[in-house]
C-alpha atoms as a PDB file:
ATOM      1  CA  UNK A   1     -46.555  64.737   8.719  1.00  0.00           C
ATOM      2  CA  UNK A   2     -44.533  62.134  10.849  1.00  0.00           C
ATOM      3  CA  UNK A   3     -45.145  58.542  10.275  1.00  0.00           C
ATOM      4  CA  UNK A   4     -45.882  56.383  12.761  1.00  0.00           C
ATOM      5  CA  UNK A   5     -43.561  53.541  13.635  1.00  0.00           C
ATOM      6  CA  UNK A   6     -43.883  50.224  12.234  1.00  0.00           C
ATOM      7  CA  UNK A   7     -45.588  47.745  14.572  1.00  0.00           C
ATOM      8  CA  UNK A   8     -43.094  45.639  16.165  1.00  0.00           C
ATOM      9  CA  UNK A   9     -43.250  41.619  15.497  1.00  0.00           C
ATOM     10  CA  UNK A  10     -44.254  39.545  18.330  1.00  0.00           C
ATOM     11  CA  UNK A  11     -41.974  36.662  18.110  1.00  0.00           C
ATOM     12  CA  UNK A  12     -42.805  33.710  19.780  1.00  0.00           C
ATOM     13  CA  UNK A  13     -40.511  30.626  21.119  1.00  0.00           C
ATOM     14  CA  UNK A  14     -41.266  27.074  21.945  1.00  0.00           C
ATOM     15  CA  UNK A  15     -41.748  27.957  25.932  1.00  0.00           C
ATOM     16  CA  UNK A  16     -44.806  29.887  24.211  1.00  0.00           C
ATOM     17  CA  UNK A  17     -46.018  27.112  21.584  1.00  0.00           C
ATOM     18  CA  UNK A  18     -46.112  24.664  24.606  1.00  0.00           C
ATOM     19  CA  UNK A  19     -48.995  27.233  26.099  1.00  0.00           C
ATOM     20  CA  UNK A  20     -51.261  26.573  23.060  1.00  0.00           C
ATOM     21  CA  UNK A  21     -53.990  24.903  23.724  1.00  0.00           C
ATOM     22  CA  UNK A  22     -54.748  20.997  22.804  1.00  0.00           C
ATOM     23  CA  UNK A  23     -58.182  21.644  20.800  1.00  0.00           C
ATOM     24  CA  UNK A  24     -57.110  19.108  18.421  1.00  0.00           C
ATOM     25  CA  UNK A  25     -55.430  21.591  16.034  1.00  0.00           C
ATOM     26  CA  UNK A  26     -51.724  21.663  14.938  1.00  0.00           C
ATOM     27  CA  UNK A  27     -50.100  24.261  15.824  1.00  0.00           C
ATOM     28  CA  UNK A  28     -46.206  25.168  14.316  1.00  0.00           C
ATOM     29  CA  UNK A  29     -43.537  28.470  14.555  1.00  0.00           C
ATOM     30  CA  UNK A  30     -42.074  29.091  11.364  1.00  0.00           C
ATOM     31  CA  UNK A  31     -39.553  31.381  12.585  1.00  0.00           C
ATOM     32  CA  UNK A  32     -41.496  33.031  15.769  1.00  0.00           C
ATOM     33  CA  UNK A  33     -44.639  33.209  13.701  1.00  0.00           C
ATOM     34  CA  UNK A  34     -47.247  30.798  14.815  1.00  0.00           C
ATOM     35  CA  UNK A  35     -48.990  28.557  12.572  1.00  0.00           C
ATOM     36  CA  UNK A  36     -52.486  26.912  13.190  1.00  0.00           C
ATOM     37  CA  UNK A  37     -53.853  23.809  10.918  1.00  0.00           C
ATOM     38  CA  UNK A  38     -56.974  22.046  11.817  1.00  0.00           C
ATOM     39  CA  UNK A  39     -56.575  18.455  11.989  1.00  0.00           C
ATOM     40  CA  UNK A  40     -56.025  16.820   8.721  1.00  0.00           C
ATOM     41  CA  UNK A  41     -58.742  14.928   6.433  1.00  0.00           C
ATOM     42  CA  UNK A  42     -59.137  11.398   6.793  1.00  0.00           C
ATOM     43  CA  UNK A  43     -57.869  10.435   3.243  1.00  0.00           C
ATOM     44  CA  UNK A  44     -54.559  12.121   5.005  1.00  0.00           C
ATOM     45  CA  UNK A  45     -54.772   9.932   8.034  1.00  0.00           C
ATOM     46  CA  UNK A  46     -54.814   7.012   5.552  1.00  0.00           C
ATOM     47  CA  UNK A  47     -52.130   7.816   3.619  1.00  0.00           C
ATOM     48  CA  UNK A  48     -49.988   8.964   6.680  1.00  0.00           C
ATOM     49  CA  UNK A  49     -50.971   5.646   8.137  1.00  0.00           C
ATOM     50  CA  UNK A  50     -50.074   3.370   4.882  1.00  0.00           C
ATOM     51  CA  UNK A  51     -47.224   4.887   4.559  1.00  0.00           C
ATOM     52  CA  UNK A  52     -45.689   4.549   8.192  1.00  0.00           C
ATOM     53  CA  UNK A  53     -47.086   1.215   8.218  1.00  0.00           C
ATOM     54  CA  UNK A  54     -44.252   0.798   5.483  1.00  0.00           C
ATOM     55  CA  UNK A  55     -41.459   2.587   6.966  1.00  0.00           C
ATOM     56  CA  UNK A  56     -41.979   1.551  10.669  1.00  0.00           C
ATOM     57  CA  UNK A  57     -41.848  -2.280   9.436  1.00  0.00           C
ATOM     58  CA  UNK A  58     -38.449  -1.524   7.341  1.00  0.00           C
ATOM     59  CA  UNK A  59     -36.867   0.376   9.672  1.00  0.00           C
ATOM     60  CA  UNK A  60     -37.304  -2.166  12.395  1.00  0.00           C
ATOM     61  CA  UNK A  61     -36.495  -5.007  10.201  1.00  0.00           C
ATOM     62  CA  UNK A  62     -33.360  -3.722   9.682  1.00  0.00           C
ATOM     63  CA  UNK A  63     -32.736  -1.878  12.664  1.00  0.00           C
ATOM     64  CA  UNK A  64     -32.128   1.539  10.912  1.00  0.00           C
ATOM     65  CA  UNK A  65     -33.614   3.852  13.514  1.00  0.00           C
ATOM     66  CA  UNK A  66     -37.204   5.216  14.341  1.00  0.00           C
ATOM     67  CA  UNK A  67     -40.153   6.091  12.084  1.00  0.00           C
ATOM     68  CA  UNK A  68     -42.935   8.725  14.139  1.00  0.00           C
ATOM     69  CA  UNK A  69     -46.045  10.212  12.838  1.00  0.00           C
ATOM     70  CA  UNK A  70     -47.542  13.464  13.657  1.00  0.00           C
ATOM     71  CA  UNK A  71     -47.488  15.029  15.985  1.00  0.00           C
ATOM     72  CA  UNK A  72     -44.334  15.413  17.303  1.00  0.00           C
ATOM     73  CA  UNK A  73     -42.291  18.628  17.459  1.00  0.00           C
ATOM     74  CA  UNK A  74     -39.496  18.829  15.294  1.00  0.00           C
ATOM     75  CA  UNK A  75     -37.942  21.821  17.280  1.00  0.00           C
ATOM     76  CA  UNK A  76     -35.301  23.111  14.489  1.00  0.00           C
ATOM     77  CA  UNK A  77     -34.588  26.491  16.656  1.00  0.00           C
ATOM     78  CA  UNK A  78     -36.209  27.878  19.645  1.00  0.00           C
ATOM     79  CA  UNK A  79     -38.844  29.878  17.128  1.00  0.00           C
ATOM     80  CA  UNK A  80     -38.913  26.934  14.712  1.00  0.00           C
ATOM     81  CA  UNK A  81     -40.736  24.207  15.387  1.00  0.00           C
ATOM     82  CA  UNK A  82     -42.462  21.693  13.237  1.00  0.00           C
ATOM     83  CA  UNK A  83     -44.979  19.035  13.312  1.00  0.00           C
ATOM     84  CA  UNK A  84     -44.600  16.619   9.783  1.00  0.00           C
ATOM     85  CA  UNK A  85     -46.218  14.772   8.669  1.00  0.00           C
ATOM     86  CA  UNK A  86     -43.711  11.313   9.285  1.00  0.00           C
ATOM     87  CA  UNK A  87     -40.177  11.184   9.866  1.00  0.00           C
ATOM     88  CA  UNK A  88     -37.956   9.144  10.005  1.00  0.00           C
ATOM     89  CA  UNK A  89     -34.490   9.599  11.952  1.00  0.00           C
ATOM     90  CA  UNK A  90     -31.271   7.151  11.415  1.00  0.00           C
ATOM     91  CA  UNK A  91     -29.862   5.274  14.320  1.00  0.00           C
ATOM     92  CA  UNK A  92     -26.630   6.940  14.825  1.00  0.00           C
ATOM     93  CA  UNK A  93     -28.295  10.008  15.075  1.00  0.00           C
ATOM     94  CA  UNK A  94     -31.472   8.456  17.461  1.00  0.00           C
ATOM     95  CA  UNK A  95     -29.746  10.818  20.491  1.00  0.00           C
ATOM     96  CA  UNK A  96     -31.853  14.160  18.721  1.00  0.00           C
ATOM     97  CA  UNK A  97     -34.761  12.347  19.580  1.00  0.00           C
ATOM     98  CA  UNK A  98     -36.163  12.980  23.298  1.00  0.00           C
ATOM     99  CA  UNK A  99     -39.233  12.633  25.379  1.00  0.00           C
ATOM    100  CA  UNK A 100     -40.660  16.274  24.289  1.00  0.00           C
ATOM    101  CA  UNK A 101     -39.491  16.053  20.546  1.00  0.00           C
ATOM    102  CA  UNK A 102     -37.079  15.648  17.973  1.00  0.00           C
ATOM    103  CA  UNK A 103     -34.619  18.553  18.943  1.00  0.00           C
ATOM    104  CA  UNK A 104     -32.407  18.582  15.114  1.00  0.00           C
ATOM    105  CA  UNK A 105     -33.463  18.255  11.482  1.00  0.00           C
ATOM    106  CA  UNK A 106     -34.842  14.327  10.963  1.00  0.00           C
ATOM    107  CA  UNK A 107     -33.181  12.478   8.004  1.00  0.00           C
ATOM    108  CA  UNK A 108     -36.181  12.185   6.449  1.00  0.00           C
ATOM    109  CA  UNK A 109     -39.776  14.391   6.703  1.00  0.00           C
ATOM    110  CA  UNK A 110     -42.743  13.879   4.960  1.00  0.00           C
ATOM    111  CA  UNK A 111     -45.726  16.168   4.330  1.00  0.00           C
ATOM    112  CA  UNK A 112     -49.308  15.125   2.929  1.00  0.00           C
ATOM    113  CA  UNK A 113     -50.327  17.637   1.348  1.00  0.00           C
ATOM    114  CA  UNK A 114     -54.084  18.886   2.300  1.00  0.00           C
ATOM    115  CA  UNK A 115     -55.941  22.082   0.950  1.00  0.00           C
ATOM    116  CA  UNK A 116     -55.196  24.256   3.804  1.00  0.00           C
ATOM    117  CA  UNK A 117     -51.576  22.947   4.020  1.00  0.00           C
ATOM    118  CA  UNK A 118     -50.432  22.247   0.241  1.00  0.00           C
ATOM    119  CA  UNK A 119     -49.109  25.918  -0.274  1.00  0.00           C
ATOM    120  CA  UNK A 120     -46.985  25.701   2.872  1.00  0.00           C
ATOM    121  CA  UNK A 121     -45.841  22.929   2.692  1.00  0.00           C
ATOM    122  CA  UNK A 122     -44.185  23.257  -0.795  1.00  0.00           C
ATOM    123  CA  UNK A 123     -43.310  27.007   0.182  1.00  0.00           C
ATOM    124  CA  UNK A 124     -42.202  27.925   3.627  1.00  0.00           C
ATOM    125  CA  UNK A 125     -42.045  24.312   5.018  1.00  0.00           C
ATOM    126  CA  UNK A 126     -39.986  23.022   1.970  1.00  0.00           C
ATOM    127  CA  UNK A 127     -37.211  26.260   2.700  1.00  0.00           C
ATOM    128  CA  UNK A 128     -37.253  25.393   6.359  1.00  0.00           C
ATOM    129  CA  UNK A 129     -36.492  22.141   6.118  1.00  0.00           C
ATOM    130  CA  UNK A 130     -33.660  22.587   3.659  1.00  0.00           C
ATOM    131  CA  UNK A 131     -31.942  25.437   5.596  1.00  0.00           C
ATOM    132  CA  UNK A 132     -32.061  23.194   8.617  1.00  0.00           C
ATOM    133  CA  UNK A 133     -30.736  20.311   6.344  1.00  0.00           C
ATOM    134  CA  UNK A 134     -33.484  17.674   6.424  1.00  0.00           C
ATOM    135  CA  UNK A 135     -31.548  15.667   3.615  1.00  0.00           C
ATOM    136  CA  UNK A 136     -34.755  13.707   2.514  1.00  0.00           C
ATOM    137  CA  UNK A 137     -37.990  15.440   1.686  1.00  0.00           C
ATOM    138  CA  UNK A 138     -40.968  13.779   0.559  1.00  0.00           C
ATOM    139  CA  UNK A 139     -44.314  15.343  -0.407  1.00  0.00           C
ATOM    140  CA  UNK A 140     -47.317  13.124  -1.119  1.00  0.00           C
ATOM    141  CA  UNK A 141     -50.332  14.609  -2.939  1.00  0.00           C
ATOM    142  CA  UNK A 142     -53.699  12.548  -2.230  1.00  0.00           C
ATOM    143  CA  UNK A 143     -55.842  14.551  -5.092  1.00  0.00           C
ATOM    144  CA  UNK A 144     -52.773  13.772  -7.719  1.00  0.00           C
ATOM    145  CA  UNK A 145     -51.860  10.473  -5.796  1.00  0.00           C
ATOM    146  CA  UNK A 146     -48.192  11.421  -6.662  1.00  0.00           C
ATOM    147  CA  UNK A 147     -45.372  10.988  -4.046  1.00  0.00           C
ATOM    148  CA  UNK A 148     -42.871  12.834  -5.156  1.00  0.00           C
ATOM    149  CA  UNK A 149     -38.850  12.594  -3.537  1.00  0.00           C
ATOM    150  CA  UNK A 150     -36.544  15.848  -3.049  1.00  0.00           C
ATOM    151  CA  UNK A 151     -33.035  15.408  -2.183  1.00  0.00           C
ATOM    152  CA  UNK A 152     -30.905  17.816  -0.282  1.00  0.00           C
ATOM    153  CA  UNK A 153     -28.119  19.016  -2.576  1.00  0.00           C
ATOM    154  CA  UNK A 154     -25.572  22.297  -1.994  1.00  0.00           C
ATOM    155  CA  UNK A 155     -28.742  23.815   0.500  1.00  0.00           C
ATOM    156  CA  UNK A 156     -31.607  23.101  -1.689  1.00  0.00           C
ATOM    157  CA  UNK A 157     -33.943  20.573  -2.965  1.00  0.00           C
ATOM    158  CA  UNK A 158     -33.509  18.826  -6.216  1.00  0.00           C
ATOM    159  CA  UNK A 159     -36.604  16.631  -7.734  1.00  0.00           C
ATOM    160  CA  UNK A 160     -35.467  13.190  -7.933  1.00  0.00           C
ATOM    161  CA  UNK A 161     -38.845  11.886  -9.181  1.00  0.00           C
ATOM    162  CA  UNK A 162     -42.464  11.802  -8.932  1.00  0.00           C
ATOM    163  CA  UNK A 163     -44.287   8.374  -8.495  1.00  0.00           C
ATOM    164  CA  UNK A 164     -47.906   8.064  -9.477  1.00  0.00           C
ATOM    165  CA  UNK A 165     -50.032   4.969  -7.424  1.00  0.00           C
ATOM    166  CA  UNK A 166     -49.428   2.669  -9.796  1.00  0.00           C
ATOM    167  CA  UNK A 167     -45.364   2.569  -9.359  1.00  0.00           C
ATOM    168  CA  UNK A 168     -43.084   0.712  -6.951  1.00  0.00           C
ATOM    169  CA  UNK A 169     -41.111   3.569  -5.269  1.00  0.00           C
ATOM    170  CA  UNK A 170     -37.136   2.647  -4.038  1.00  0.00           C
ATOM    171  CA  UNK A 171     -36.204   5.423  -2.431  1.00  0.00           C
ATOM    172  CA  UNK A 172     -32.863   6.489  -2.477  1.00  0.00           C
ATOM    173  CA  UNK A 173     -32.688   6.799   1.406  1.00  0.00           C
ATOM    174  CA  UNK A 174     -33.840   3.194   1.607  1.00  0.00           C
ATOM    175  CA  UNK A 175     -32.074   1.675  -1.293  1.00  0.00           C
ATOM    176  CA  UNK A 176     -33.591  -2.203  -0.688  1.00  0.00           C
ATOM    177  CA  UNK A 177     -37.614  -1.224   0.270  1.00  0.00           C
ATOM    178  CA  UNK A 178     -39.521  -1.330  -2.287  1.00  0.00           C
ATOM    179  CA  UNK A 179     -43.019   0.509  -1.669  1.00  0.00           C
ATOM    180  CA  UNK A 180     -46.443  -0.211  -3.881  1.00  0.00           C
ATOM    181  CA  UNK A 181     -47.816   3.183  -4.144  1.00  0.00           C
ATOM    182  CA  UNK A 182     -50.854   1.710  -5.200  1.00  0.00           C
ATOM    183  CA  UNK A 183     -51.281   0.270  -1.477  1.00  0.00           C
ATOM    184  CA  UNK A 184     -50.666   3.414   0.532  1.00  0.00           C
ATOM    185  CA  UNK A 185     -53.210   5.329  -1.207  1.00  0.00           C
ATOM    186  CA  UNK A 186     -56.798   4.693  -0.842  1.00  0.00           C
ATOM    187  CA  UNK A 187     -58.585   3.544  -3.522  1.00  0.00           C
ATOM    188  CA  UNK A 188     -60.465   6.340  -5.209  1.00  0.00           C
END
């Protein structure tokens, strides 16, 4: 009996994810494969909020660069594209950033996690962003209320901590800020 071929993969490029429609959902190619999410939670939108609230305000203080929020395309190859959650981008390298999207890996991304996004992001998301070399990766957990800070090292992430919402986070890409966890999460 002769097998049937294998079903070939449709692969899809940005040209295509720029046909999606805007219905309020998030919509990402992980290496031609397209990715929906439905828009995040409002505890999210707090955090994410909070957070670039912080960032925006140091980054402009010290003029370091830009802080964005989602979403914006983070186009890492024609079939990769990615919408974080923040990023952050340093100002000698502001000329990857252009009126339809970031077109290089950001110095800095970070993800809140969400139930429908938590696996991803600290699975396929996380091994994007370090092939690309994103050299700062940040995942925030609202249920935990844990930020925790990954550092690019030899093409992988290494742990450099985990903060609850009760520390004062320095993070090692912004050696003098000095965020209070306990005001970028909501209070329970």
């Amino acid at each position: 009996m002769a097998s049937e071929p294998a079903p070939s993969r449709v692969i899809l490029t940005y040209a295509d994810l720029c046909g999606m429609p805007d219905d309020g959902r998030r919509y990402e190619l992980f290496e031609g494969e397209v990715y929906v999410t439905p828009a995040p939670r409002i505890v999210h939108q707090r955090i994410s909020r909070n957070l670039e609230l912080v960032l925006h305000s140091y980054v402009e203080q010290h003029g370091l660069g830009e802080v964005l929020y989602a979403p914006v395309d983070v186009i890492l190859t024609d079939t990769t594209v990615v919408q974080p959650d923040l990023l952050y981008v340093s100002r000698p390298r502001l000329p990857i950033v252009r009126e339809h999207g970031i077109v290089a890996a950001p110095d800095l991304v970070v993800e809140i996690l969400s139930k429908s996004t938590a696996e991803r992001d600290r699975g396929v998301k996380r091994q994007l962003y370090a092939r690309y070399g994103v050299a700062h990766y940040w995942l925030v957990d609202p249920g935990e209320r844990t930020l925790s800070e990954h550092l690019l090292q030899q093409g992988a992430y290494a742990l450099k901590g985990v903060f609850n919402a009760r520390a004062v986070f320095t993070p090692t890409l912004f050696p003098g800020l000095s965020i209070d966890l306990g005001g970028v999460f909501p209070a329970p």
